[in-house]
N, C-alpha and C. Protein backbone atom coordinates (compact mmCIF):
# COMPACT_ATOMS: atom_id res chain seq x y z
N UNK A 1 12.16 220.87 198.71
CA UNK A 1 13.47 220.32 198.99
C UNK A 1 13.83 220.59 200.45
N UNK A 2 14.43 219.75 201.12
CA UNK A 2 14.80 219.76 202.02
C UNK A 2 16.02 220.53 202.52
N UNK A 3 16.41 220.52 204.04
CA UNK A 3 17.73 221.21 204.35
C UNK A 3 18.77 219.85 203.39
N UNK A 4 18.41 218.97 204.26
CA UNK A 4 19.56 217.57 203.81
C UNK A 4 20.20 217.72 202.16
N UNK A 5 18.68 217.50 201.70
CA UNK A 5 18.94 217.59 200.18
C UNK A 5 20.07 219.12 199.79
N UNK A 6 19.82 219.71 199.86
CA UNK A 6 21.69 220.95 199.94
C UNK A 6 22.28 220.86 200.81
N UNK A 7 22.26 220.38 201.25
CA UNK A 7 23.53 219.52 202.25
C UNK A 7 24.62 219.12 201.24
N UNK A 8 23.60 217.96 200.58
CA UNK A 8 24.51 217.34 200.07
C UNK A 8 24.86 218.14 198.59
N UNK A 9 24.21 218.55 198.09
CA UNK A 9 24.56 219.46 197.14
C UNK A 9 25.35 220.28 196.91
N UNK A 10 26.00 221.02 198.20
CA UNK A 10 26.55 221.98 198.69
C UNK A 10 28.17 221.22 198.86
N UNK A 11 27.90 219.78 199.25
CA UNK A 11 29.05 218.78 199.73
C UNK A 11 29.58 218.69 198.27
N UNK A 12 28.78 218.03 197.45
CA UNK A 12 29.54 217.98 196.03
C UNK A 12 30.03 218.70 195.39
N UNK A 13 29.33 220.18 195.48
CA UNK A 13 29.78 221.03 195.27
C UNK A 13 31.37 221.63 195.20
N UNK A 14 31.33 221.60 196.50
CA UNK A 14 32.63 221.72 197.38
C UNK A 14 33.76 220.91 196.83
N UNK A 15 33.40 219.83 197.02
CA UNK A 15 34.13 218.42 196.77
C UNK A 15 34.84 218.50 195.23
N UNK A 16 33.46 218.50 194.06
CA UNK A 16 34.18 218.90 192.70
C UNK A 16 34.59 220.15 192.24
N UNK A 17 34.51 221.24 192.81
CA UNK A 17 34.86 222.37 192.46
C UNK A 17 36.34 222.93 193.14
N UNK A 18 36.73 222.20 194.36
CA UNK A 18 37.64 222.51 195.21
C UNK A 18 38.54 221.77 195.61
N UNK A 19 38.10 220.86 196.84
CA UNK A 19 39.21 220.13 197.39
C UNK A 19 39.41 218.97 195.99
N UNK A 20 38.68 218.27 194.94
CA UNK A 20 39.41 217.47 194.46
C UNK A 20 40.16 218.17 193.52
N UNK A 21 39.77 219.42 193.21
CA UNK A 21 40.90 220.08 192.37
C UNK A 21 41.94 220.42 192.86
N UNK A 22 42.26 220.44 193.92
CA UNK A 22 43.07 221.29 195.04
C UNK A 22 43.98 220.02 194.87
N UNK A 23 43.50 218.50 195.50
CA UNK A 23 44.31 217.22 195.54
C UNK A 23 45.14 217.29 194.64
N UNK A 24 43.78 217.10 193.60
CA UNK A 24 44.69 216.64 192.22
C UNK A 24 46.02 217.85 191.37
N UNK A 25 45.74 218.98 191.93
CA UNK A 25 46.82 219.89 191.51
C UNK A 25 48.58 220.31 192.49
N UNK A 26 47.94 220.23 194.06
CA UNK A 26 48.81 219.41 194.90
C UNK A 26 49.82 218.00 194.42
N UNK A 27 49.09 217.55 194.36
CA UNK A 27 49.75 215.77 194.00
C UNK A 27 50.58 215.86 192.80
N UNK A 28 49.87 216.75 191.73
CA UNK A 28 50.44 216.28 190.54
C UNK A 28 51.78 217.58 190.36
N UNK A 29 51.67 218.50 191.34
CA UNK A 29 52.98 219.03 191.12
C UNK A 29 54.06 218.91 192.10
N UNK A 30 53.52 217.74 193.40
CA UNK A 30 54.39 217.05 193.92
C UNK A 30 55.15 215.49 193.16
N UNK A 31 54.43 215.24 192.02
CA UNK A 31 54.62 214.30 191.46
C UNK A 31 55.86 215.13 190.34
N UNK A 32 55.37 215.73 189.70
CA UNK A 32 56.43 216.21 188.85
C UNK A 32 58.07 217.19 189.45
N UNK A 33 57.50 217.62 190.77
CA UNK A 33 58.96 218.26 191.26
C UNK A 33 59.78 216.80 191.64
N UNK A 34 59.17 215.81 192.32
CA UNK A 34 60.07 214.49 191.87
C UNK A 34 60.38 213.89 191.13
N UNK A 35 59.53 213.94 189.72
CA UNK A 35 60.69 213.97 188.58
C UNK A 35 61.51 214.81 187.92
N UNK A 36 61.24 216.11 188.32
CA UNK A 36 62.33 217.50 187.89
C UNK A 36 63.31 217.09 189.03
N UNK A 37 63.69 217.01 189.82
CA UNK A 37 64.47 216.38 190.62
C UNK A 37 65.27 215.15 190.39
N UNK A 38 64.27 214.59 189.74
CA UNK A 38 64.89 212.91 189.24
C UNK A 38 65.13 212.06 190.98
N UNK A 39 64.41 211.96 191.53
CA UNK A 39 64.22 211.55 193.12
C UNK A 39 63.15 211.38 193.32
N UNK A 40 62.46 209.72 193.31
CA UNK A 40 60.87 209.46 194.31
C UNK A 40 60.73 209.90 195.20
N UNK A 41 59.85 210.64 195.62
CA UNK A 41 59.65 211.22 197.18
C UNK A 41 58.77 209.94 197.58
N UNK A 42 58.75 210.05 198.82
CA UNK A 42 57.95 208.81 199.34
C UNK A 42 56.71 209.31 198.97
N UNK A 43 55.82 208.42 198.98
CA UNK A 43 54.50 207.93 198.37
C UNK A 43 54.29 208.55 196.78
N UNK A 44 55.18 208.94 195.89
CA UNK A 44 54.73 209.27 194.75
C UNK A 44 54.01 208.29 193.92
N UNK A 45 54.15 207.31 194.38
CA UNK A 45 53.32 206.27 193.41
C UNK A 45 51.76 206.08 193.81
N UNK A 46 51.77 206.28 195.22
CA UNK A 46 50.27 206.51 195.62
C UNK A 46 49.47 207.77 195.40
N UNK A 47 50.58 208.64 195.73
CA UNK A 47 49.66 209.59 194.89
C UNK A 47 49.69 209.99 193.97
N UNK A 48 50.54 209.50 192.88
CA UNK A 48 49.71 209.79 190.97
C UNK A 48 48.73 208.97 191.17
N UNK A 49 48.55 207.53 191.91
CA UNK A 49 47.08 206.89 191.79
C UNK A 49 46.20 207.59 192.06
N UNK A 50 46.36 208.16 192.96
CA UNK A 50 45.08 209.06 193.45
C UNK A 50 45.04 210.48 192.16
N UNK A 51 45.95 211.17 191.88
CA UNK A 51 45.68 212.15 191.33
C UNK A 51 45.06 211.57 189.74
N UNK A 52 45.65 210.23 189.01
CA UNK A 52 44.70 210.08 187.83
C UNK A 52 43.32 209.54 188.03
N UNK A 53 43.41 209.10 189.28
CA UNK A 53 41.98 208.42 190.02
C UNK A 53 41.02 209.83 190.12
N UNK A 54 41.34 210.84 190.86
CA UNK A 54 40.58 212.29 190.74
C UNK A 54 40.42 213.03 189.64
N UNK A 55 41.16 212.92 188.68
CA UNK A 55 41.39 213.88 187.18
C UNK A 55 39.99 213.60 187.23
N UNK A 56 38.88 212.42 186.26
CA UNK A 56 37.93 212.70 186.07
C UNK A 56 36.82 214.03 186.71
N UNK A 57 36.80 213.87 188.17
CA UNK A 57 35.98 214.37 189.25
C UNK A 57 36.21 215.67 188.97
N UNK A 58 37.58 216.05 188.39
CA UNK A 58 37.79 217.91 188.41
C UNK A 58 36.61 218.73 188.20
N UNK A 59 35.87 219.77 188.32
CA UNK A 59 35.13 220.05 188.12
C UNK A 59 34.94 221.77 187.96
N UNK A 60 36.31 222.20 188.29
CA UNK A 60 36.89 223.40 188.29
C UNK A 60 36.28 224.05 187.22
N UNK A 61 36.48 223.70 186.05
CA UNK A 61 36.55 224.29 184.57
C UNK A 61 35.21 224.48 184.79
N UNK A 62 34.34 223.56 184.88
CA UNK A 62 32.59 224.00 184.14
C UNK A 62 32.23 224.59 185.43
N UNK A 63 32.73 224.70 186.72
CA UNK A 63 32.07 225.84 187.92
C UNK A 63 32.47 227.00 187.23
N UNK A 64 33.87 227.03 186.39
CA UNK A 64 34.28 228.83 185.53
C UNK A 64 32.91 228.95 184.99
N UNK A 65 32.52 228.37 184.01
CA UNK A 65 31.62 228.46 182.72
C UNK A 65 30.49 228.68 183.52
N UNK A 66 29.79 228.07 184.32
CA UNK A 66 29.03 228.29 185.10
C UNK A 66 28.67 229.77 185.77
N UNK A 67 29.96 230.06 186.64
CA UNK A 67 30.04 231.67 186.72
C UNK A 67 29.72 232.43 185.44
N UNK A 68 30.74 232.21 184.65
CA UNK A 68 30.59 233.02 183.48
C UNK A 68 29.39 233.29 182.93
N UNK A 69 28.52 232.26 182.88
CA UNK A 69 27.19 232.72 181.98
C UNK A 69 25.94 232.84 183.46
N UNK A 70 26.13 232.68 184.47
CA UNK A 70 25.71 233.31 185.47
C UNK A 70 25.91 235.20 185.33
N UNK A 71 27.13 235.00 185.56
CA UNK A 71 27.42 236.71 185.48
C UNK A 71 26.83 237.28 184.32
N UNK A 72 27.19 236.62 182.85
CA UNK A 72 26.19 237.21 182.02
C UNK A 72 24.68 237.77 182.07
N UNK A 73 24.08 236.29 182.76
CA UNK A 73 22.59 236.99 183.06
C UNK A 73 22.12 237.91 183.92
N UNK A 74 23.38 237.90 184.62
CA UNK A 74 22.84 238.82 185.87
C UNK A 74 23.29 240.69 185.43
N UNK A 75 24.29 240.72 184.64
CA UNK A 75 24.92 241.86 184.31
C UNK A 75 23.94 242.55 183.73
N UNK A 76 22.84 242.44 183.20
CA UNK A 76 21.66 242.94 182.59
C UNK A 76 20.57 242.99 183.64
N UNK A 77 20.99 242.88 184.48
CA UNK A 77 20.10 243.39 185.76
C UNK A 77 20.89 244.44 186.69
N UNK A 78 22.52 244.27 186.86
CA UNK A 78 22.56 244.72 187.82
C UNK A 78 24.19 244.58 187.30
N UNK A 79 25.08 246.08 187.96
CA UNK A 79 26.11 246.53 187.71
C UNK A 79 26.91 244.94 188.25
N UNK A 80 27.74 244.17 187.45
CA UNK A 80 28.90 242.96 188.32
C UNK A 80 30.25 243.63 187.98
N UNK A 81 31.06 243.45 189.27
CA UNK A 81 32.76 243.57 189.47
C UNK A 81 33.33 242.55 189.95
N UNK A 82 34.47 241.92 189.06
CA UNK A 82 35.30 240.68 189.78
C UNK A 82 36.05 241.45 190.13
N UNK A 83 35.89 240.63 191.83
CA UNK A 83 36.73 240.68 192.74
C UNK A 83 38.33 240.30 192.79
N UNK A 84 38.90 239.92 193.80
CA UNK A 84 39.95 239.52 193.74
C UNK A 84 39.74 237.93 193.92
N UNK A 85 38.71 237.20 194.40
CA UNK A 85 38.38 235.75 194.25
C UNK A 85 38.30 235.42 192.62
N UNK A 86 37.90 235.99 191.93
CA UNK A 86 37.42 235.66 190.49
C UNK A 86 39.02 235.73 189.79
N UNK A 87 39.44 236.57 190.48
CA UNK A 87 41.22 236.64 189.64
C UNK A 87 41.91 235.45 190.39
N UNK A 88 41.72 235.34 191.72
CA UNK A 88 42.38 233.69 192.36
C UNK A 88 41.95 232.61 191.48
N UNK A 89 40.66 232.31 191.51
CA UNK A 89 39.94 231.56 191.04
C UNK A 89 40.55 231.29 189.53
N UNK A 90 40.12 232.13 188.87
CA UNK A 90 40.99 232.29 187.29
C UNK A 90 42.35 231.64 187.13
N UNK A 91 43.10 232.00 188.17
CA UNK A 91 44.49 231.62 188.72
C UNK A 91 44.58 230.52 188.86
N UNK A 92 43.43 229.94 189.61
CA UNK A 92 43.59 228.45 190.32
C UNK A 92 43.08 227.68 188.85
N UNK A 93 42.73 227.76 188.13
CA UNK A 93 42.20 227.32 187.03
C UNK A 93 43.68 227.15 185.97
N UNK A 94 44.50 228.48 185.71
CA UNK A 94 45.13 228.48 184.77
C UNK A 94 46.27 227.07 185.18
N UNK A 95 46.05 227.34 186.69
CA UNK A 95 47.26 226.41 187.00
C UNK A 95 47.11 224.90 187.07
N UNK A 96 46.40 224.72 187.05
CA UNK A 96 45.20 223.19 186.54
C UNK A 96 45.60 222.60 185.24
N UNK A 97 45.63 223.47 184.33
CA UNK A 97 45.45 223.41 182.75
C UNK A 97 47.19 223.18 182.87
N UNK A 98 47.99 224.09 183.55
CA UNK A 98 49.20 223.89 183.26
C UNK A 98 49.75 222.74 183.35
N UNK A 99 49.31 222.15 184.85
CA UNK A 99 49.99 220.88 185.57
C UNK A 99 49.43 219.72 185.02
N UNK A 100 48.34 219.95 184.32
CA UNK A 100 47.48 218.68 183.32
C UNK A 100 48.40 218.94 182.36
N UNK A 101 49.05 219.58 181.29
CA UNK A 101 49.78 220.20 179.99
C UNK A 101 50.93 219.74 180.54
N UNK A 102 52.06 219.37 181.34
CA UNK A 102 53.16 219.14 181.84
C UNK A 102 53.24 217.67 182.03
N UNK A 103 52.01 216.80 182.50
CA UNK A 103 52.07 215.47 183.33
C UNK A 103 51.66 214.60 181.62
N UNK A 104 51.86 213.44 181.65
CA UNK A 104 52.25 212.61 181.07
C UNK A 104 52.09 211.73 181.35
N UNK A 105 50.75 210.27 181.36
CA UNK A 105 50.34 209.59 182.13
C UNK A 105 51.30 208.54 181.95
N UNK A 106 51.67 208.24 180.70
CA UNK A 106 52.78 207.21 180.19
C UNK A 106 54.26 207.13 181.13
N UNK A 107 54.27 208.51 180.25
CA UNK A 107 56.03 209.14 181.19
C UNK A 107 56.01 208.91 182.58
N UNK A 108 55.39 209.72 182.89
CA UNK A 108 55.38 209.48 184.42
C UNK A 108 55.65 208.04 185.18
N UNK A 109 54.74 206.96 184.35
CA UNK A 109 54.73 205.24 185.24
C UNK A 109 56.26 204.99 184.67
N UNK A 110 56.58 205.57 183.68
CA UNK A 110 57.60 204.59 183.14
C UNK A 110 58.89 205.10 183.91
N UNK A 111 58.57 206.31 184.32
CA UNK A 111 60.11 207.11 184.92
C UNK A 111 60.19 206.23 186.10
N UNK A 112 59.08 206.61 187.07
CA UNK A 112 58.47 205.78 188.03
C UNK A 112 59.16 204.27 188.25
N UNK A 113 58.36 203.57 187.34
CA UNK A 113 59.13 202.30 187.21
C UNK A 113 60.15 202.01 187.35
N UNK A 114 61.15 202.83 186.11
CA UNK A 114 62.53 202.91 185.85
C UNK A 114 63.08 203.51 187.20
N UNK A 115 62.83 204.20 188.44
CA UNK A 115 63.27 204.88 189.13
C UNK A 115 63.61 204.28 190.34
N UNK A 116 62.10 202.98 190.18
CA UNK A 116 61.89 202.41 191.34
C UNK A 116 62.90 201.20 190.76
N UNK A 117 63.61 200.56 189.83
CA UNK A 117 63.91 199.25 189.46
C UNK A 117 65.43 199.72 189.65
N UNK A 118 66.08 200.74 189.52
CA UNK A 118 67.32 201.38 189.60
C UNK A 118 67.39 201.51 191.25
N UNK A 119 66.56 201.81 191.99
CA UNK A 119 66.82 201.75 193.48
C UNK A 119 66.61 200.62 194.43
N UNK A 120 65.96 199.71 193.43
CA UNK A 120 66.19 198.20 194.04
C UNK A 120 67.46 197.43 193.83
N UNK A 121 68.19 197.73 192.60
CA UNK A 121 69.25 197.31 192.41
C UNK A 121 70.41 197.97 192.71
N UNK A 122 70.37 198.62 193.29
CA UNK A 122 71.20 199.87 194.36
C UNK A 122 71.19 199.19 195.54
N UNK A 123 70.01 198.49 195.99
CA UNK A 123 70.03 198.05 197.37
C UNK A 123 70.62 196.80 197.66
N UNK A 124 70.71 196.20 196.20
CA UNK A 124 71.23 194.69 196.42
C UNK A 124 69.62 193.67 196.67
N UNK A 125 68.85 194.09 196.15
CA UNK A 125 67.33 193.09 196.23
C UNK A 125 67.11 192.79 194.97
């Protein structure tokens, strides 16, 4: 195998384990403090597209599982201690599960909708 070839490996890596989890947990609790608010922030409609467009890609959860039975095999070789990354990490995970458990793909378009059709007729259009 080549350098290139983990290049890119390393890219996806990254990509599903991190920044699209990062987006999609960003977005979707900028999406919901504008409806706990009851106020569209600008671009909320573009980005729930993007954040149900990324949900699939998450990849957070099975990099845990991954660790997890990593650390298993290795613990029979050799003393393991989680760090304080493995408790972030854990963290960044629980809060994933939460903001997925809160959002509402239905609710959300329809508030949306309703939010956006109430501020057009506010404007006189």
């Amino acid at each position: 195998m080549g350098g290139d070839t983990y290049l890119v490996v390393v890219l996806f890596m990254l990509l599903t384990t991190f920044v699209i989890p990062a987006v999609v947990l960003v977005g979707t609790n900028y999406v919901l403090l504008s409806s706990k608010l009851s106020k569209a922030f600008p671009y909320t409609k573009l980005i729930l597209r993007v954040v149900f467009y990324l949900q699939p890609w998450n990849m957070a959860e099975i990099f845990l599982l991954g660790i997890l039975v990593s650390m298993v095999k290795i613990a029979s070789l050799a003393q393991v201690d989680f760090g304080w990354s493995f408790y972030a990490f854990i963290f960044y995970i629980l809060s994933m599960a939460a903001t997925r458990l809160f959002l509402d793909k239905y609710q959300v378009w329809r508030w949306l909708s309703h939010h956006e059709t109430r501020s057009q007729l506010g404007q006189g259009i």
